[in-house]
Structures are given as C-alpha cells and as structure tokens.
N, C-alpha and C. Protein backbone atom coordinates (compact mmCIF):
# COMPACT_ATOMS: atom_id res chain seq x y z
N UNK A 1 102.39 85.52 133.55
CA UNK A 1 101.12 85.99 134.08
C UNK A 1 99.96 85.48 133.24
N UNK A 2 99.96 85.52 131.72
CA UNK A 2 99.02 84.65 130.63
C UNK A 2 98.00 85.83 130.86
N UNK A 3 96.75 85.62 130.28
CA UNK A 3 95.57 86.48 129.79
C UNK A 3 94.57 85.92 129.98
N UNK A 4 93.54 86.52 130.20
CA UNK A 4 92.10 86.68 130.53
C UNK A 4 91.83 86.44 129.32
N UNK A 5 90.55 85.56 128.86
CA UNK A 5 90.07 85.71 127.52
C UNK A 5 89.51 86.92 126.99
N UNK A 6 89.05 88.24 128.02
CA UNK A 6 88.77 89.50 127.46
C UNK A 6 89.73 90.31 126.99
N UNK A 7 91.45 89.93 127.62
CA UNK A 7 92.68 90.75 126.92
C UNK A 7 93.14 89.81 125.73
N UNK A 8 92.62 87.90 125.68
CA UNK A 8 93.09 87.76 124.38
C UNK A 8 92.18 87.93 123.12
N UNK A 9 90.86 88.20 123.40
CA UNK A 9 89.93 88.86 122.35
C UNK A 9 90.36 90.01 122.44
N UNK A 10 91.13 91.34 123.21
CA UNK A 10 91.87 92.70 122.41
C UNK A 10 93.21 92.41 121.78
N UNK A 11 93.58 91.10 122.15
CA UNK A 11 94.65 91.42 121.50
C UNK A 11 94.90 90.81 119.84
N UNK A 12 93.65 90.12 120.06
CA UNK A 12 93.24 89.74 118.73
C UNK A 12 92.69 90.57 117.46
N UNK A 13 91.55 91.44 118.47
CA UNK A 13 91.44 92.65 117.63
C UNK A 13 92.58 93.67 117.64
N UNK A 14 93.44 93.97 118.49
CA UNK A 14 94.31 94.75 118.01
C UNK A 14 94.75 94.04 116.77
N UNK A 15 95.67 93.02 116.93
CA UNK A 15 96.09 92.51 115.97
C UNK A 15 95.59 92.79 114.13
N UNK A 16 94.60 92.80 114.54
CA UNK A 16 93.10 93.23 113.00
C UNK A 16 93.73 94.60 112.91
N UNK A 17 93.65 95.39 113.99
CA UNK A 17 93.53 97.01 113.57
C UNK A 17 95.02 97.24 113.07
N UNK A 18 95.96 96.60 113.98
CA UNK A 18 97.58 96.57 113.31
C UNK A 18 97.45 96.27 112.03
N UNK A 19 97.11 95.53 111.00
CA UNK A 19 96.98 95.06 109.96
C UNK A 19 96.78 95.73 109.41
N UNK A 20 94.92 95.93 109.63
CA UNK A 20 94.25 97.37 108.86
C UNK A 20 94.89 98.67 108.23
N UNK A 21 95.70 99.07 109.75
CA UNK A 21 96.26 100.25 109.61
C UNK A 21 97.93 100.10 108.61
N UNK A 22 98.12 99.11 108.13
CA UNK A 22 99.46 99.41 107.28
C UNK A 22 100.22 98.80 108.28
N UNK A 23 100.00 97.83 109.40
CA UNK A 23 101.63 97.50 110.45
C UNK A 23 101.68 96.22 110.95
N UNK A 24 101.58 95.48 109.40
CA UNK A 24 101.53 94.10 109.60
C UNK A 24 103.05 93.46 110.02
N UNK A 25 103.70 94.29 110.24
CA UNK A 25 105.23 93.68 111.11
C UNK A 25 104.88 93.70 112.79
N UNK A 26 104.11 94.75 112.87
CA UNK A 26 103.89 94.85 114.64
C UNK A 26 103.03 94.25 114.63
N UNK A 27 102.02 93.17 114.19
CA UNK A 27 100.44 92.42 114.07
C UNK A 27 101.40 91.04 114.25
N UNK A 28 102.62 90.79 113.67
CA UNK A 28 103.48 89.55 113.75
C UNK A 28 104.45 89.74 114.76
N UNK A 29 104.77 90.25 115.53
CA UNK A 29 105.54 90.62 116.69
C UNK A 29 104.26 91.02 117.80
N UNK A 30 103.31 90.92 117.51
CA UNK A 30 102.28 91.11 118.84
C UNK A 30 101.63 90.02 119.10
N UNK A 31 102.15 88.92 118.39
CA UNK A 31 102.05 87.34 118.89
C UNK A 31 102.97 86.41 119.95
N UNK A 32 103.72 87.64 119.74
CA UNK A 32 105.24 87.38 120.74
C UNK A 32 104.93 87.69 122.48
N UNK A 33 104.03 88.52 122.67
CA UNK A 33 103.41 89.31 124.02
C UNK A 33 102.28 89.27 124.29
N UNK A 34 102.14 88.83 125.40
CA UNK A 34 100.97 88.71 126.45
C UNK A 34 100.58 90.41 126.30
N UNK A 35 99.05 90.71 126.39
CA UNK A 35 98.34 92.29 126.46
C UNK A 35 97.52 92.01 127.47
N UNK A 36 98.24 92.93 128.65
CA UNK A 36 97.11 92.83 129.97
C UNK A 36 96.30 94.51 130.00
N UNK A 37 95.71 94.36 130.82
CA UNK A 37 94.81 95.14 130.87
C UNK A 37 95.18 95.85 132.37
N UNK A 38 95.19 97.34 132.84
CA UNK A 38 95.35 97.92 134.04
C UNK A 38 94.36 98.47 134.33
N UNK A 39 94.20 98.99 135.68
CA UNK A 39 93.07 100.14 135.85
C UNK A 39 93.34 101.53 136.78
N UNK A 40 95.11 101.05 136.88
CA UNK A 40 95.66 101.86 137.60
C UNK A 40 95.22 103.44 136.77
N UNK A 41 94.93 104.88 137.21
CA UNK A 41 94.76 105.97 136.85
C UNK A 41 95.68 106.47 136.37
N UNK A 42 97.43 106.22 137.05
CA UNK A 42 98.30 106.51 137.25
C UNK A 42 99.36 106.00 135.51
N UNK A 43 98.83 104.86 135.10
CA UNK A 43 99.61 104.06 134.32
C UNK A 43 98.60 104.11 132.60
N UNK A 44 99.43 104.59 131.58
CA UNK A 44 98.65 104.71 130.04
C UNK A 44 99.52 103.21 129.87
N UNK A 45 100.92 102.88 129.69
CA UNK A 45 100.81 101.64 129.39
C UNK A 45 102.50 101.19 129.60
N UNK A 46 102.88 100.44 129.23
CA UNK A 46 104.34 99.66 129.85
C UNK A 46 104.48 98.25 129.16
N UNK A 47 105.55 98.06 129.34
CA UNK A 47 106.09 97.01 128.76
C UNK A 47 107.49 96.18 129.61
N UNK A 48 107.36 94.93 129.98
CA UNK A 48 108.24 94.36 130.84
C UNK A 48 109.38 93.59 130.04
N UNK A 49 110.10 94.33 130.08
CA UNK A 49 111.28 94.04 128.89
C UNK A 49 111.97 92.32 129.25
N UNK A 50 112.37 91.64 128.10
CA UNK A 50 112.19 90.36 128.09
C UNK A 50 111.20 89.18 128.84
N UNK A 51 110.19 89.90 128.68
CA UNK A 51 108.76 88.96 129.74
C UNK A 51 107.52 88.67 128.80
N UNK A 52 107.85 89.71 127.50
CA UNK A 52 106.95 89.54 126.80
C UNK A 52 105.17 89.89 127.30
N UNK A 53 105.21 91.07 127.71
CA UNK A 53 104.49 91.53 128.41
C UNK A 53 104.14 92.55 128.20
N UNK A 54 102.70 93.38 127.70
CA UNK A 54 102.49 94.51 127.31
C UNK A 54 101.32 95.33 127.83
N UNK A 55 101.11 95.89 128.79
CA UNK A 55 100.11 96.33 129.76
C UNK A 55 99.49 97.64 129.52
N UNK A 56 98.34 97.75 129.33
CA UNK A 56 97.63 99.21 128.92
C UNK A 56 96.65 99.11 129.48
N UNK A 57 96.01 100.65 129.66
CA UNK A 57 95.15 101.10 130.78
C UNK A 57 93.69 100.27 129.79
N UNK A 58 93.02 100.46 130.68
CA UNK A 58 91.55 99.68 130.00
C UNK A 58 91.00 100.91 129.67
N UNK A 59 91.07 102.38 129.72
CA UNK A 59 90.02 103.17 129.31
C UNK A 59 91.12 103.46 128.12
N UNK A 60 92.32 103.07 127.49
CA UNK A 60 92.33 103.89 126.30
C UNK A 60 91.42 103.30 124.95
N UNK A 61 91.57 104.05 124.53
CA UNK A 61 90.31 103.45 122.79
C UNK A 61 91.71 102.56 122.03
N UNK A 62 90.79 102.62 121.12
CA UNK A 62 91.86 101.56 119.86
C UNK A 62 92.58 102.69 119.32
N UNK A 63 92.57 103.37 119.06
CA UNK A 63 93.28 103.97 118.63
C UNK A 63 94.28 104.59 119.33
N UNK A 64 94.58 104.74 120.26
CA UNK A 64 95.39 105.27 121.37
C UNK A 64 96.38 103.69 121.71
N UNK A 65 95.59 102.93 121.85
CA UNK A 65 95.79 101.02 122.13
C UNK A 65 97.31 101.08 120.63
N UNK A 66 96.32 101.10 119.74
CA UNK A 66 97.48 100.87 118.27
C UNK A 66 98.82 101.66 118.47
N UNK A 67 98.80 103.33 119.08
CA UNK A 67 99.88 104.01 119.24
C UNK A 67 100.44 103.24 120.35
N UNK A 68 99.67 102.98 121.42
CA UNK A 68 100.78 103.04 123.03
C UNK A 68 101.05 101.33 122.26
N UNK A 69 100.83 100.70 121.87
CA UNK A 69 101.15 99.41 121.63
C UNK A 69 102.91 99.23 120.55
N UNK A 70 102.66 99.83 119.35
CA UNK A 70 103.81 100.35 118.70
C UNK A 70 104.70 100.93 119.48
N UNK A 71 104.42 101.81 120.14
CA UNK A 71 105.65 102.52 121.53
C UNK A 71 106.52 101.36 121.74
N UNK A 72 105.46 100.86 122.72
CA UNK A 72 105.93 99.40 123.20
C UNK A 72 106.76 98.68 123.12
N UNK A 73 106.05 98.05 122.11
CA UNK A 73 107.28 97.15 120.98
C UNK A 73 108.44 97.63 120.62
N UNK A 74 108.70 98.67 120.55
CA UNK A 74 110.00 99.12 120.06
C UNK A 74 110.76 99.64 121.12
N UNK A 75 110.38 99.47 122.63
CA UNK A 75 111.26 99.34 123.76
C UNK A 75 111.78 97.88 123.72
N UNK A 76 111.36 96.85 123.15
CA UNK A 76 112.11 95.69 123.33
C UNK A 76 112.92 95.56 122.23
C-alpha cells in the first residue's frame, strides 16, 4: 500500500518519540512497517500480520500513537 508523505513524516516522528521514551528496539523495528493513517470511528489501530503494515486512527495523540504502536509490534 506504501505512505503518504504525511504518515511518513509520523512515522518519523514517532520514531523520535520511540527513542525519546527509552524504546529504541521498537524505533529499529518501526523501519520494518509501513504507518497508515484511518479515519474509520470504529478502528484505534491494527496491524496486518506479515504485510508490514501498521494502521492507527488519525485522532489518537502521540502518546496513545507510542502505546497502540508497541501493541502492534508485538502481534508480529
């Protein structure tokens, strides 16, 4: 599916805040996955197991982004 340059500038800053926060193993494994963006109401976030694919709602904050993102990753 690939990325919009507005989900690869979040996933760049995620990447920063992964770091920041002490989780520079998930900042090097979040180079591995595409971060799309949803707007479904219905959906906080998901992950398409071997697709490398990591989808979160556009209204969560970064900080919610850093948790549902870690989730994530550790379904694959």
């Amino acid at each position: 599916m690939g990325m919009t340059a507005e989900e690869r500038k979040a996933k760049h800053y995620l990447r920063q805040l992964l770091n920041s926060q002490g989780y520079p193993t998930y900042a090097r494994i979040l180079d591995k996955f595409d971060v799309n963006y949803t707007n479904n109401p219905n959906v906080v976030a998901y992950m398409e197991p071997n697709k490398g694919r990591i989808v979160l709602n556009r209204g969560v904050d970064a900080r919610q982004a850093s948790v549902l993102t870690r989730h994530e990753i550790l379904h694959e």
